[in-house]
N, C-alpha and C. Protein backbone atom coordinates (compact mmCIF):
# COMPACT_ATOMS: atom_id res chain seq x y z
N UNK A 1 283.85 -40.85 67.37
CA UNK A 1 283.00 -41.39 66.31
C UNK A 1 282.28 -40.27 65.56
N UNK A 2 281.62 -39.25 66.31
CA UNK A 2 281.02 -38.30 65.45
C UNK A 2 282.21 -37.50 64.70
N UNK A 3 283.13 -36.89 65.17
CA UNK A 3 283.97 -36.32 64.29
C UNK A 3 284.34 -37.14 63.25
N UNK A 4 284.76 -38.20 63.76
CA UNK A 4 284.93 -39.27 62.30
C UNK A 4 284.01 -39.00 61.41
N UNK A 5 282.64 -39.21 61.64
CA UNK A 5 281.91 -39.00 60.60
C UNK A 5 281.62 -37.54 60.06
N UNK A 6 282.14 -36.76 61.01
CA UNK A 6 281.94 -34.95 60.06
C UNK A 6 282.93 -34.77 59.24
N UNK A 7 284.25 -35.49 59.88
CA UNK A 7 285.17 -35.22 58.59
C UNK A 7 284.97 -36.32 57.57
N UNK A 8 284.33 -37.52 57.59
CA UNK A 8 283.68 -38.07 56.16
C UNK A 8 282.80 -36.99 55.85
N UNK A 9 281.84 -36.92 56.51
CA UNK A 9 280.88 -35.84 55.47
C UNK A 9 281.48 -34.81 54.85
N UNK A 10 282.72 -34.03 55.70
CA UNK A 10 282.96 -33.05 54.33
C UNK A 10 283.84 -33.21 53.68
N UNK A 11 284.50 -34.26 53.70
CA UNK A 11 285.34 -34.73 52.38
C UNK A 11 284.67 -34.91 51.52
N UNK A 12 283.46 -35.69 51.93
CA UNK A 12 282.62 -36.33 50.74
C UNK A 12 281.94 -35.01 50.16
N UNK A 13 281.26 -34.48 50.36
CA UNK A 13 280.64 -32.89 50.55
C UNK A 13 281.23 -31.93 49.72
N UNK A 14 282.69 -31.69 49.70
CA UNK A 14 283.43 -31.24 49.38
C UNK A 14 284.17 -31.34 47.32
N UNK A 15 284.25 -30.07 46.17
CA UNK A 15 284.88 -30.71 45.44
C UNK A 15 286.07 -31.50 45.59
N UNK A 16 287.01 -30.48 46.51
CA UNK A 16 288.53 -31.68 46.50
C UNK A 16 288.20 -32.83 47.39
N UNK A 17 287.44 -32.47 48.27
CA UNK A 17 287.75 -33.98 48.84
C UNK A 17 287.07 -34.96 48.45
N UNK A 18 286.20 -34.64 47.28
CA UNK A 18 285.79 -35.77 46.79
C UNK A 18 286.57 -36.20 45.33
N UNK A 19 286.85 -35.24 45.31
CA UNK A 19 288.27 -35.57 43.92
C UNK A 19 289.06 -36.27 44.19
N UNK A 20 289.57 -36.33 45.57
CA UNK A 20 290.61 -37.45 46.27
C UNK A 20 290.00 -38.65 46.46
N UNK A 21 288.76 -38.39 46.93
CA UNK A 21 288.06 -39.99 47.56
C UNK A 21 288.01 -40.96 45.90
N UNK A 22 287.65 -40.01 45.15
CA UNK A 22 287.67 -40.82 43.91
C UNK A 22 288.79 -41.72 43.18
N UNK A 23 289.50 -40.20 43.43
CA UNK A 23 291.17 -40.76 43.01
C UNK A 23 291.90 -41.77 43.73
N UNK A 24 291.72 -41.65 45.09
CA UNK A 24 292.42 -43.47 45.63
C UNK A 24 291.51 -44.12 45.42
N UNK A 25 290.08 -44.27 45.62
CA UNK A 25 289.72 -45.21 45.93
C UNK A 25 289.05 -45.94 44.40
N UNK A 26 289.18 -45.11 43.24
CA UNK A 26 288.93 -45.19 42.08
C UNK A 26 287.43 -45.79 41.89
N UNK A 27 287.13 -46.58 40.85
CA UNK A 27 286.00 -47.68 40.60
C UNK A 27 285.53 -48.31 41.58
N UNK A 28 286.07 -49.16 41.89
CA UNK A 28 284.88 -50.04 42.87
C UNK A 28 284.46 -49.24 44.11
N UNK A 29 285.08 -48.12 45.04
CA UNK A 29 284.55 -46.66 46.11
C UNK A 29 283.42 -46.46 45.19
N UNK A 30 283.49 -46.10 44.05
CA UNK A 30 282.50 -45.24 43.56
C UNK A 30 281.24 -46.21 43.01
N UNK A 31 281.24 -47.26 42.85
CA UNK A 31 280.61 -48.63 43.06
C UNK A 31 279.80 -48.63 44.18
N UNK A 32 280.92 -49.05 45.38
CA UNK A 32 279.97 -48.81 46.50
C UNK A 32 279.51 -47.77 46.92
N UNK A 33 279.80 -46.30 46.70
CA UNK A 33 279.05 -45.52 47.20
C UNK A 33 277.37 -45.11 46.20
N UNK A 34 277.45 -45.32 45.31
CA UNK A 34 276.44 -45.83 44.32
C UNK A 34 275.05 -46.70 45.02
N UNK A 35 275.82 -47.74 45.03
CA UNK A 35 274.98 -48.74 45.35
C UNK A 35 274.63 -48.95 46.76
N UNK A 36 275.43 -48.25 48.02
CA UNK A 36 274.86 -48.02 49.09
C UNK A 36 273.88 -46.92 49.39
N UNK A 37 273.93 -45.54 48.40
CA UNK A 37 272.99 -44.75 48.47
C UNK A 37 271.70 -45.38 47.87
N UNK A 38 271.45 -45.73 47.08
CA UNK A 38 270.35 -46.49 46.41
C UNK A 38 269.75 -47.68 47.12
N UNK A 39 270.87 -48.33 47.99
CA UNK A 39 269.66 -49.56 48.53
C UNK A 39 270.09 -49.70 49.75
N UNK A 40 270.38 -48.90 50.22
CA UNK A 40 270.65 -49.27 51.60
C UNK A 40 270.25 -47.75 52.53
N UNK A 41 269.30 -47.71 53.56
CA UNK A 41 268.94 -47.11 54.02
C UNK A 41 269.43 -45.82 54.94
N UNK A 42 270.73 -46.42 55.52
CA UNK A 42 272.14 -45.74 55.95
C UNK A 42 272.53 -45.04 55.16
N UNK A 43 272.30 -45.34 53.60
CA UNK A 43 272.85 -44.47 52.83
C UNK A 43 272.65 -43.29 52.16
N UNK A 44 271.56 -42.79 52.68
CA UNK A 44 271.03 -41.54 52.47
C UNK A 44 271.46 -40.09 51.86
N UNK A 45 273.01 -39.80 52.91
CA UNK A 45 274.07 -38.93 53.01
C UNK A 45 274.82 -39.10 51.84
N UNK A 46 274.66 -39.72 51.24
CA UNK A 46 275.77 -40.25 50.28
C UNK A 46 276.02 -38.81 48.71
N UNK A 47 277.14 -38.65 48.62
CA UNK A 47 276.71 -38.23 47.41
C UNK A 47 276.65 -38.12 45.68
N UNK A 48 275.19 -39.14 45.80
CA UNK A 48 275.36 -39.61 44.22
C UNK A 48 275.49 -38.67 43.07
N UNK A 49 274.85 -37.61 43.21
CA UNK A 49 275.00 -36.41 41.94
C UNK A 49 276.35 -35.92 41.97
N UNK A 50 277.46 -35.62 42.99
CA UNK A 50 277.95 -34.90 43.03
C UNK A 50 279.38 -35.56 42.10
N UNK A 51 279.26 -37.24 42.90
CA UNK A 51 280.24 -38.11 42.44
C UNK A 51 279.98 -38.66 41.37
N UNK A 52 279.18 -38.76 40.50
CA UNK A 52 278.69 -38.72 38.93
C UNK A 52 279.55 -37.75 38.10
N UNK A 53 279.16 -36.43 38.89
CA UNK A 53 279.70 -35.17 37.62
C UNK A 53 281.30 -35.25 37.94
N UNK A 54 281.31 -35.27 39.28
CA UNK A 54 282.99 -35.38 39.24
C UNK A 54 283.97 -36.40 38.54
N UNK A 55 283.14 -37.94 38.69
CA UNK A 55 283.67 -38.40 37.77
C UNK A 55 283.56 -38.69 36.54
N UNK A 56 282.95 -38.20 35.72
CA UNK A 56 282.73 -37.44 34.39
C UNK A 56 283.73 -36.46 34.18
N UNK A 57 284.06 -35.77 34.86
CA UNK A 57 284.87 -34.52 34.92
C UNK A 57 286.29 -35.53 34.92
N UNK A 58 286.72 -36.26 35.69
CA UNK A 58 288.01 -37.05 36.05
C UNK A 58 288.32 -37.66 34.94
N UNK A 59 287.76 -38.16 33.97
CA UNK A 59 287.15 -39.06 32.64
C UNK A 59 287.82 -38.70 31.11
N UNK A 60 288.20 -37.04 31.49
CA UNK A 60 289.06 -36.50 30.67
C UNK A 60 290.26 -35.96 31.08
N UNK A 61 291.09 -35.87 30.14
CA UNK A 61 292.73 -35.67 30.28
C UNK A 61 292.22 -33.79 30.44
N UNK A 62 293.03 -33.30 31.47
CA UNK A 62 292.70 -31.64 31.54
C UNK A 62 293.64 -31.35 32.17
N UNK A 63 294.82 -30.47 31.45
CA UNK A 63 295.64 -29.22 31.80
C UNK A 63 296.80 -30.41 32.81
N UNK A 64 297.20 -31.09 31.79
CA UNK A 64 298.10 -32.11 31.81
C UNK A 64 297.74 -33.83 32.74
N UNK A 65 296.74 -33.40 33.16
CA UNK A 65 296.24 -34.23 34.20
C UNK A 65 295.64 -35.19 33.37
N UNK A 66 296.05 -36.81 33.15
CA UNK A 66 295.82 -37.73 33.02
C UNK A 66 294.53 -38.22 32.74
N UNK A 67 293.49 -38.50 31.60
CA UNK A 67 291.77 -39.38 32.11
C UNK A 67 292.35 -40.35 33.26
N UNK A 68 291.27 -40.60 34.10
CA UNK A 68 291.18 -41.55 35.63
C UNK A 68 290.55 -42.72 34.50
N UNK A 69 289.26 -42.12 34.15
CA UNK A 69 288.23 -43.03 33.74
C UNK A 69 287.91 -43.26 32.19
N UNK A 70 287.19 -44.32 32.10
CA UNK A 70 286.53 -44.12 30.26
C UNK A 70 285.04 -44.00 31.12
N UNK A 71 284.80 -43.04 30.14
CA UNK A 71 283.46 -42.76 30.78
C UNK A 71 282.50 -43.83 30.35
N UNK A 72 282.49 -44.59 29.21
CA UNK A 72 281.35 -45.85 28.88
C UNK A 72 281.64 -46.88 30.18
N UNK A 73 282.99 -47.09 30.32
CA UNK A 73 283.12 -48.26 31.26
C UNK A 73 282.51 -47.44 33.03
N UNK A 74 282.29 -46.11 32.97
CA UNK A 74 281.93 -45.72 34.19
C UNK A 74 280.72 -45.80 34.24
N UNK A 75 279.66 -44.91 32.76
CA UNK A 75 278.56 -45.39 32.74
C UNK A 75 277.66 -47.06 33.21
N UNK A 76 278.43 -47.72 32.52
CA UNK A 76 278.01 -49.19 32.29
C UNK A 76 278.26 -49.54 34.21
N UNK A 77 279.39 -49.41 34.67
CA UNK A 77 279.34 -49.69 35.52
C UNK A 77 278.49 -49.32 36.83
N UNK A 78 278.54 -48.42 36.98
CA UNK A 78 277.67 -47.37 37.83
C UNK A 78 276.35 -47.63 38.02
N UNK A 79 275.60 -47.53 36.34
CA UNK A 79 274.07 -48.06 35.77
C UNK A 79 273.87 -49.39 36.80
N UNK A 80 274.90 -50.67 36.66
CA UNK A 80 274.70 -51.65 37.12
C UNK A 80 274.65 -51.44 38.85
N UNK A 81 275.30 -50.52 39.67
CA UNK A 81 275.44 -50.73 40.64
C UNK A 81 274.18 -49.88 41.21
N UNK A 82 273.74 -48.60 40.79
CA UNK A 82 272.69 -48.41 40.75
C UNK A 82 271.43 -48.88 40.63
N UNK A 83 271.36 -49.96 40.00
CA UNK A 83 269.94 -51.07 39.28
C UNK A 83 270.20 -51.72 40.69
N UNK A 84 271.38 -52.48 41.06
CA UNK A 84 271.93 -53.34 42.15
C UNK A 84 270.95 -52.85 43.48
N UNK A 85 271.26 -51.82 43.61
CA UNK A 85 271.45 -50.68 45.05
C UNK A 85 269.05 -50.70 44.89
N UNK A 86 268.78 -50.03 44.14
CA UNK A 86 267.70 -50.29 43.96
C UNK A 86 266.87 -51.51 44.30
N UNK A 87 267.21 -52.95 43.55
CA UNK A 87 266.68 -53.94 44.02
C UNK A 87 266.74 -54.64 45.43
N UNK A 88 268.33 -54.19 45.67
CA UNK A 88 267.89 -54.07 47.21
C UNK A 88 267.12 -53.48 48.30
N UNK A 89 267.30 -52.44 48.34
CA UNK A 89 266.03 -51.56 48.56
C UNK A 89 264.93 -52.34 48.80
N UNK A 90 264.32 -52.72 47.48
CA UNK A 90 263.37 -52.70 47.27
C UNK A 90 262.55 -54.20 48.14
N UNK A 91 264.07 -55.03 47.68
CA UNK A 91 263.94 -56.63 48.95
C UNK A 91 263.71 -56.51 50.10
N UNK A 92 264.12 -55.18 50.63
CA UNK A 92 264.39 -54.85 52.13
C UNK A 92 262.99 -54.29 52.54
N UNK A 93 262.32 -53.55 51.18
CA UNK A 93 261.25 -52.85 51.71
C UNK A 93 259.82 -54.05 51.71
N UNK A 94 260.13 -55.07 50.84
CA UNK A 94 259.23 -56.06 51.43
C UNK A 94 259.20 -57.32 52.56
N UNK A 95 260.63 -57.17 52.86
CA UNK A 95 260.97 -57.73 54.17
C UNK A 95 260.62 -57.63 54.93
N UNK A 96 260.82 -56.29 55.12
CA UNK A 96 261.16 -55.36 56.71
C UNK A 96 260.27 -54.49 56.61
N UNK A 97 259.62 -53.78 55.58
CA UNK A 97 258.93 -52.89 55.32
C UNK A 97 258.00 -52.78 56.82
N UNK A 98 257.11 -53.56 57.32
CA UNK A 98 256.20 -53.75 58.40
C UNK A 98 256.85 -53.35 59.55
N UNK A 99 258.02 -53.80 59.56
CA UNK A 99 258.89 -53.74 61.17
C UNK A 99 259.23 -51.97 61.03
N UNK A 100 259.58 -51.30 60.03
CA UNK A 100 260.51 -50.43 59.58
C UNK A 100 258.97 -49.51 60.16
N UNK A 101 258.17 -49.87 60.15
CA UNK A 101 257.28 -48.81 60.40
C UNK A 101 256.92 -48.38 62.29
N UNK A 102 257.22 -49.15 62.98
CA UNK A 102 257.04 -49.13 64.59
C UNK A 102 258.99 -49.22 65.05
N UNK A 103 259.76 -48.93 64.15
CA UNK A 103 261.09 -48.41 64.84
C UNK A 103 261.26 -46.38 64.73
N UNK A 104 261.66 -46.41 65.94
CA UNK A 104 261.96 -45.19 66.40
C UNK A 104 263.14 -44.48 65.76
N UNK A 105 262.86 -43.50 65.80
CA UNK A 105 264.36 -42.65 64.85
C UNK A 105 265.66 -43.16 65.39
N UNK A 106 266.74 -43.32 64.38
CA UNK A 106 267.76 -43.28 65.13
C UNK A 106 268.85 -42.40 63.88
N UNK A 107 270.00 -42.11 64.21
CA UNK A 107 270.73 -41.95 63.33
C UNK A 107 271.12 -41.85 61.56
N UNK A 108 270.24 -43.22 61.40
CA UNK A 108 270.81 -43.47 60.06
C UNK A 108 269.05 -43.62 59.30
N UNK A 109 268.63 -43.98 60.14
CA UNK A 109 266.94 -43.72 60.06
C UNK A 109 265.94 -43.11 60.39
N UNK A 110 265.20 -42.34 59.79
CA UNK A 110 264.60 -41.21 60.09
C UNK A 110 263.04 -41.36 59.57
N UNK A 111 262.00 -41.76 60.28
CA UNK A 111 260.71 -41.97 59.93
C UNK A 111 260.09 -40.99 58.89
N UNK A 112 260.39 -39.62 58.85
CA UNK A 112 259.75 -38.92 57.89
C UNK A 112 260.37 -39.15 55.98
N UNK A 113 261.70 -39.42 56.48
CA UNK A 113 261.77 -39.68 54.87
C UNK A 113 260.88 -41.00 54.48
N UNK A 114 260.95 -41.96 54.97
CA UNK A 114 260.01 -43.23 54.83
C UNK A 114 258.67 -42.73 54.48
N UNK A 115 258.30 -41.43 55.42
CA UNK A 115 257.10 -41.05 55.08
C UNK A 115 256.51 -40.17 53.79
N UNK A 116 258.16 -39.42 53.40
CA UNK A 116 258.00 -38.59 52.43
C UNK A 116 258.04 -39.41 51.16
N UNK A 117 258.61 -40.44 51.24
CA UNK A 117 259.08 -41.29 50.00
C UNK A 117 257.72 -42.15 49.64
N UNK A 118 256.72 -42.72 50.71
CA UNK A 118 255.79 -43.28 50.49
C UNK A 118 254.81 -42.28 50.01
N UNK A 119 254.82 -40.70 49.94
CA UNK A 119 253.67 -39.96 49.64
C UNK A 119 253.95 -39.90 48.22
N UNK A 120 255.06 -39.95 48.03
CA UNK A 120 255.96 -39.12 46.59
C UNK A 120 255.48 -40.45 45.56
N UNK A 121 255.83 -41.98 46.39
CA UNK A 121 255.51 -43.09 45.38
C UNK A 121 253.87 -42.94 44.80
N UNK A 122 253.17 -42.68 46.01
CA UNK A 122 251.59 -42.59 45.86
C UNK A 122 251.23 -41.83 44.93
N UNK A 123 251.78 -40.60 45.04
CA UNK A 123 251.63 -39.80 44.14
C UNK A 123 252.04 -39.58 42.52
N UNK A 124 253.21 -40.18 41.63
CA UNK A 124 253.54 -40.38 40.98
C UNK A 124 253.42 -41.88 40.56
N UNK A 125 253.42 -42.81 41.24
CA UNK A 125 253.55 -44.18 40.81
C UNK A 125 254.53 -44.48 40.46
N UNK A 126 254.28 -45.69 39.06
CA UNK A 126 255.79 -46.26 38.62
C UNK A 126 256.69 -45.13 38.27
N UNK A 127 256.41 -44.01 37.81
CA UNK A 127 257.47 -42.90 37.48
C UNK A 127 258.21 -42.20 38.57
N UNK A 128 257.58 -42.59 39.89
CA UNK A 128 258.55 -42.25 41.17
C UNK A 128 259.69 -42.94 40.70
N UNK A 129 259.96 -44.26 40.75
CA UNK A 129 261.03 -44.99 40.40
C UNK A 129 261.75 -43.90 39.68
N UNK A 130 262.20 -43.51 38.45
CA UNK A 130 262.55 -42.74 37.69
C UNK A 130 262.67 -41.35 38.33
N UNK A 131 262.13 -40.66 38.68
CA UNK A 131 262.10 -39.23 38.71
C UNK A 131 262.79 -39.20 40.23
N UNK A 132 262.85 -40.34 41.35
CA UNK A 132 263.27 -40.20 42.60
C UNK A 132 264.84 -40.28 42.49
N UNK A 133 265.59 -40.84 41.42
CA UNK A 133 266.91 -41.02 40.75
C UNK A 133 267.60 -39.31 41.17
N UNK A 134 267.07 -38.34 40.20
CA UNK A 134 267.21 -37.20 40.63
C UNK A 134 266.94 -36.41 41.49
N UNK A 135 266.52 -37.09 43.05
CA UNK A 135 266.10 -36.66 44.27
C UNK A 135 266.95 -36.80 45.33
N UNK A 136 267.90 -36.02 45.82
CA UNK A 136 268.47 -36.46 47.27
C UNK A 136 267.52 -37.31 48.60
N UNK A 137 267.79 -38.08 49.10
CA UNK A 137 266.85 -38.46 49.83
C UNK A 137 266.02 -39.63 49.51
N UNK A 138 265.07 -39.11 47.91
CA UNK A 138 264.28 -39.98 47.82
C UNK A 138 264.69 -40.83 46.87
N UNK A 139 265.53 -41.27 46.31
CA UNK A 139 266.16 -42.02 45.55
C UNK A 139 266.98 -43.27 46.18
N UNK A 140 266.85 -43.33 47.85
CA UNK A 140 267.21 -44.03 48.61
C UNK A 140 265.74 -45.07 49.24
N UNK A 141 264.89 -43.72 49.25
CA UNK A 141 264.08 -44.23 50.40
C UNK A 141 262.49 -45.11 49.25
N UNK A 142 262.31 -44.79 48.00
CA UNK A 142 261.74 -44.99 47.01
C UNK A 142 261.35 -46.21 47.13
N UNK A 143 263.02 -46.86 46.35
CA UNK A 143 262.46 -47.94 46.54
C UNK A 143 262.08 -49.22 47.77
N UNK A 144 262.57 -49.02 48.55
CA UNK A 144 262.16 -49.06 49.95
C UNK A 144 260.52 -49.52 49.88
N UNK A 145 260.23 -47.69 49.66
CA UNK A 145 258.56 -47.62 49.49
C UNK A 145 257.67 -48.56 48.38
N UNK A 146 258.55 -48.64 47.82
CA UNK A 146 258.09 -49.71 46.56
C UNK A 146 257.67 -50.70 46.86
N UNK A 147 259.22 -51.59 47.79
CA UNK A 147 258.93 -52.84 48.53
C UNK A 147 257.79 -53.26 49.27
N UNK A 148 257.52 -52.17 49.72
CA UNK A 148 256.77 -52.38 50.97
C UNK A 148 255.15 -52.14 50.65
N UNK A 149 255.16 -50.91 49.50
CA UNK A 149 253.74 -51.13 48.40
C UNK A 149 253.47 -52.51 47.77
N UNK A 150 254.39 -53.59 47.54
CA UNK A 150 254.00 -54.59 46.69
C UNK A 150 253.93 -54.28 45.20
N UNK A 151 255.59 -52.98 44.82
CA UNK A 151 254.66 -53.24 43.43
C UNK A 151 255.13 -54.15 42.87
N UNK A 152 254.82 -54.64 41.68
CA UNK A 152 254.79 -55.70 41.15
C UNK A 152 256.35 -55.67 40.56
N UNK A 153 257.09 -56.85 40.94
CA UNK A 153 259.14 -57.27 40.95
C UNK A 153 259.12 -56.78 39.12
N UNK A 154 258.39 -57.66 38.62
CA UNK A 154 259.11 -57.25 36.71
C UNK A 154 258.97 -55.83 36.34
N UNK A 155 257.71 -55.16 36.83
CA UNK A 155 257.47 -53.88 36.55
C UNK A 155 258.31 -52.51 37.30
N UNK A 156 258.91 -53.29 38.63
CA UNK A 156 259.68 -52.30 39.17
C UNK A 156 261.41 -52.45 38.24
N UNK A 157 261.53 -53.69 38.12
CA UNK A 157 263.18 -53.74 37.39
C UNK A 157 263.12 -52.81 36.41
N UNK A 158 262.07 -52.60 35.38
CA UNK A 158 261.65 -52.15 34.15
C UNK A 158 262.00 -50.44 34.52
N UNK A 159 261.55 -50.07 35.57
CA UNK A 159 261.38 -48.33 35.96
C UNK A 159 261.97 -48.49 36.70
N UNK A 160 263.35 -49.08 37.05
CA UNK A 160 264.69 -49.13 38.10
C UNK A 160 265.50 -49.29 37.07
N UNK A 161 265.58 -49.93 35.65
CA UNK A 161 266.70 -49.41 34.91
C UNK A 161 266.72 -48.19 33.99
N UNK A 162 265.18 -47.59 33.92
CA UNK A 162 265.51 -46.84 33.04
C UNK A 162 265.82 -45.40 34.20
N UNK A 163 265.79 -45.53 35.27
CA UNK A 163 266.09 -44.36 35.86
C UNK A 163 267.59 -44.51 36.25
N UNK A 164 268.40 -45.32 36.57
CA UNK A 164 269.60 -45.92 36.68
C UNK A 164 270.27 -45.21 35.54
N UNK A 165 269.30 -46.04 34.48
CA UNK A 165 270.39 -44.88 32.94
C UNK A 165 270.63 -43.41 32.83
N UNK A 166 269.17 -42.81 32.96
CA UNK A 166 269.15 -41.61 32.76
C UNK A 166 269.78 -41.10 33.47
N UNK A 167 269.82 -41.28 35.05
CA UNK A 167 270.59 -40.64 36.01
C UNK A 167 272.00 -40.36 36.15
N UNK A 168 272.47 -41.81 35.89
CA UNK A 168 273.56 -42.03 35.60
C UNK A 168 274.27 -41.68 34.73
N UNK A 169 273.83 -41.63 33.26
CA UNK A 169 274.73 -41.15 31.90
C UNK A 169 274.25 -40.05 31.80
N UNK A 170 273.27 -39.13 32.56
CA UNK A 170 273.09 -37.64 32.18
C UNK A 170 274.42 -37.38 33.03
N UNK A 171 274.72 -37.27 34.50
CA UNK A 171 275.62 -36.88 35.51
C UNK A 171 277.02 -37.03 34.84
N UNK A 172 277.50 -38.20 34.72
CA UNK A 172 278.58 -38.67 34.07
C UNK A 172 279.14 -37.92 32.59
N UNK A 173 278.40 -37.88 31.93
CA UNK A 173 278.53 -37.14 30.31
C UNK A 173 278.43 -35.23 30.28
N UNK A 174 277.89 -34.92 31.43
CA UNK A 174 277.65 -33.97 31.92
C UNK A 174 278.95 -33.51 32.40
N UNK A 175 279.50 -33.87 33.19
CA UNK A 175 280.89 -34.04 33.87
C UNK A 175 282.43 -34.45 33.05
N UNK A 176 282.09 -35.40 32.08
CA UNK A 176 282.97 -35.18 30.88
C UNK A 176 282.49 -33.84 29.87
N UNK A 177 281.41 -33.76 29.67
CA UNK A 177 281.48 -32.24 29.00
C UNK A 177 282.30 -31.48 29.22
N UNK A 178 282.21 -30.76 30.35
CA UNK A 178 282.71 -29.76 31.06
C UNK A 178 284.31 -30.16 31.61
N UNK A 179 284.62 -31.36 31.16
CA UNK A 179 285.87 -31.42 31.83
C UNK A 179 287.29 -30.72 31.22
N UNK A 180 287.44 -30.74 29.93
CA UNK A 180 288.06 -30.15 29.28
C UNK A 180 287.79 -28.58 29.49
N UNK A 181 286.99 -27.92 29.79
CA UNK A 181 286.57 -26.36 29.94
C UNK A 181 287.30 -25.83 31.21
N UNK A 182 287.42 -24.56 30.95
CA UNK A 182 287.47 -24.07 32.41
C UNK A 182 286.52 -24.35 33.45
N UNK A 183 285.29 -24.70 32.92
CA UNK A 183 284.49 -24.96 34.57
C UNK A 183 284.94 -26.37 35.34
N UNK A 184 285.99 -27.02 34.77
CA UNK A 184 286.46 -28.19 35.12
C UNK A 184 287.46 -27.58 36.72
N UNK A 185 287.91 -26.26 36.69
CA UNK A 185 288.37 -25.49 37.39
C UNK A 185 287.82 -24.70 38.46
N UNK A 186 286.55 -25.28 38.76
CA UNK A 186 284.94 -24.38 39.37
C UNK A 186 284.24 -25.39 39.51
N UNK A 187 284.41 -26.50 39.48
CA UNK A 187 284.10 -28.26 39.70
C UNK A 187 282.96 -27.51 41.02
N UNK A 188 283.50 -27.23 42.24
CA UNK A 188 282.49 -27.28 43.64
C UNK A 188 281.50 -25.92 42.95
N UNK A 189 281.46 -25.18 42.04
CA UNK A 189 280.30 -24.19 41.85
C UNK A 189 279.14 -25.04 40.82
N UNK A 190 280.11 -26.04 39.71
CA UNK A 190 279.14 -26.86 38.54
C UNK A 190 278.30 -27.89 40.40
N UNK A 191 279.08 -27.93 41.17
CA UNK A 191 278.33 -29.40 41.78
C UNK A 191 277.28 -28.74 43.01
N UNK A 192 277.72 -27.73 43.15
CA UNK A 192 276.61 -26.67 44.02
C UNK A 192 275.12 -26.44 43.02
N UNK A 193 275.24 -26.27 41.62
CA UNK A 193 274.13 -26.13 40.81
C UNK A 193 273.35 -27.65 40.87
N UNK A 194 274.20 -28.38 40.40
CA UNK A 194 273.68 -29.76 40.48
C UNK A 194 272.79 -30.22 41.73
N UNK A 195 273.50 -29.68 42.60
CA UNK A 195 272.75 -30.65 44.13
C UNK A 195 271.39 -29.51 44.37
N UNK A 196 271.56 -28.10 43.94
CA UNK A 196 270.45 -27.29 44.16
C UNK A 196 269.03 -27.76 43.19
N UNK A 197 269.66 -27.76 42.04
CA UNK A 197 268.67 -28.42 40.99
C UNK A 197 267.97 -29.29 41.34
N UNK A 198 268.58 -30.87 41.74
CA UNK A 198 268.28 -31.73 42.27
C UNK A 198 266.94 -31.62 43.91
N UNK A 199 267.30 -30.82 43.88
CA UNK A 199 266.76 -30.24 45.59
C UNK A 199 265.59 -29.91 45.17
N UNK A 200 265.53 -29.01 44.15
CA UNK A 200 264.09 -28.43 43.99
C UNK A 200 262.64 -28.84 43.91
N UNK A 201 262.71 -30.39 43.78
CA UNK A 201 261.23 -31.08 43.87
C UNK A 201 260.39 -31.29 45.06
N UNK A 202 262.21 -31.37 46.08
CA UNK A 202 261.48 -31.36 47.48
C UNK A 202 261.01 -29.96 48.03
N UNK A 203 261.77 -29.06 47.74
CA UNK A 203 261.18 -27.53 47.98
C UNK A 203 259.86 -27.59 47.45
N UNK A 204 259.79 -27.85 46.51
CA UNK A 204 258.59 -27.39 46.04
C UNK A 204 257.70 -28.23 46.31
N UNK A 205 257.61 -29.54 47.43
CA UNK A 205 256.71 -30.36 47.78
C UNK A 205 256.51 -29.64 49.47
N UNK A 206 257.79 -28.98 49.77
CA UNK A 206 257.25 -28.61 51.13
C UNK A 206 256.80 -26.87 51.22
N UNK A 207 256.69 -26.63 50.08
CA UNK A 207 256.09 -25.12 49.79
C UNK A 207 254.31 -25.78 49.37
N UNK A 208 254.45 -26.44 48.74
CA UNK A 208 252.68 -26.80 48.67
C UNK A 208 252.16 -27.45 49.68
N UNK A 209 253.21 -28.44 50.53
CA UNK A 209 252.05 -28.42 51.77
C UNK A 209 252.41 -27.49 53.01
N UNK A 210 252.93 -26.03 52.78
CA UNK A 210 252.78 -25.16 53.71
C UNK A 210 251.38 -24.39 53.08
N UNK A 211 251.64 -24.21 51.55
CA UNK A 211 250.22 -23.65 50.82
C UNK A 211 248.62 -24.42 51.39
N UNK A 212 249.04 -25.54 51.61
CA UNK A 212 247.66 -26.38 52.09
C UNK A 212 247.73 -26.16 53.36
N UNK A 213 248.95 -25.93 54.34
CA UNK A 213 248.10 -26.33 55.99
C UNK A 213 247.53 -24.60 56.10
């Protein structure tokens, strides 16, 4: 079972092997892996930035190789499964939210992101919604934290689609940019920048509270 899951992780992890996961499993894989990173708590590992730009990149015809995708119909789709993945979350975090707090680590759940995601909401508010989109980690656990804050259902849909968009059609259009270019050829160095970029809010949240202790 664990090897099973190391060789998912670095397929997924991976540019080619996520060039393949895309390529069989096309649209609806990339659907669910979307919408399980976003609302489902297991889904943490997942990787939404990486499988955005790649399939953006897939989206155009390059060096005889066929478009996979139209990128509007990937946008549109994605946006939705993303908004999807979110409101779940967010059901779950007013469900369960109470219980979720006296369970012990296990595997797929890990008390400190719960904890990091509830400081990050506190701290930003409704614009966590939005800005956690571009967060490994907290773009899972967010809205979760949301749920379980009580914020208010119309006002969270409102700052769950507009981060859905941005996230989504920056990654995607980003990835058709570049697909026609040679960096379409350097795919795992464009998706190494991406996931570092992405990274940097949490660095720089655990560099200020090493500055404070």
């Amino acid at each position: 079972m664990e090897q099973a899951l190391a060789d998912f992780w670095s397929q997924l992890h991976s540019a080619d092997g996520l060039r393949r996961t895309i390529e069989s499993g096309g649209l609806a894989l990339m659907v669910l892996i979307i919408f399980a990173e976003t609302g489902l708590l297991a889904g943490f590992f997942l990787p939404g930035d990486s499988l955005l730009v790649t399939a953006g990149v897939l989206s155009i015809a390059n060096g005889g190789r066929p478009e996979l995708f139209d990128p509007w119909v990937l946008c549109v789709t994605l946006t939705l499964a993303a908004v999807a993945g979110d409101q779940t979350g967010y059901w779950l975090g007013r469900k369960y939210g109470d219980t979720m707090e006296s369970r012990p680590d296990t595997w797929w759940y890990k008390r400190r992101h719960l904890d990091e995601a509830r400081d990050y909401f506190a701290r930003f508010g409704a614009a966590a919604i939005v800005l956690a989109r571009f967060v490994p980690v907290m773009r899972t656990f967010v809205p979760f934290a949301a749920g379980m804050g009580r914020m208010e259902r119309g006002r969270f849909v409102v700052w769950s689609a507009l981060g859905g968009v941005l996230w989504v059609w920056s990654l995607v259009w980003l990835g058709h940019l570049i697909g026609g270019t040679p960096l379409a050829d350097k795919l795992h160095k464009v998706i190494l920048i991406v996931v570092a970029v992405s990274l940097l809010p949490l660095a720089w949240a655990f560099v200020k509270r090493l500055l404070r202790r």
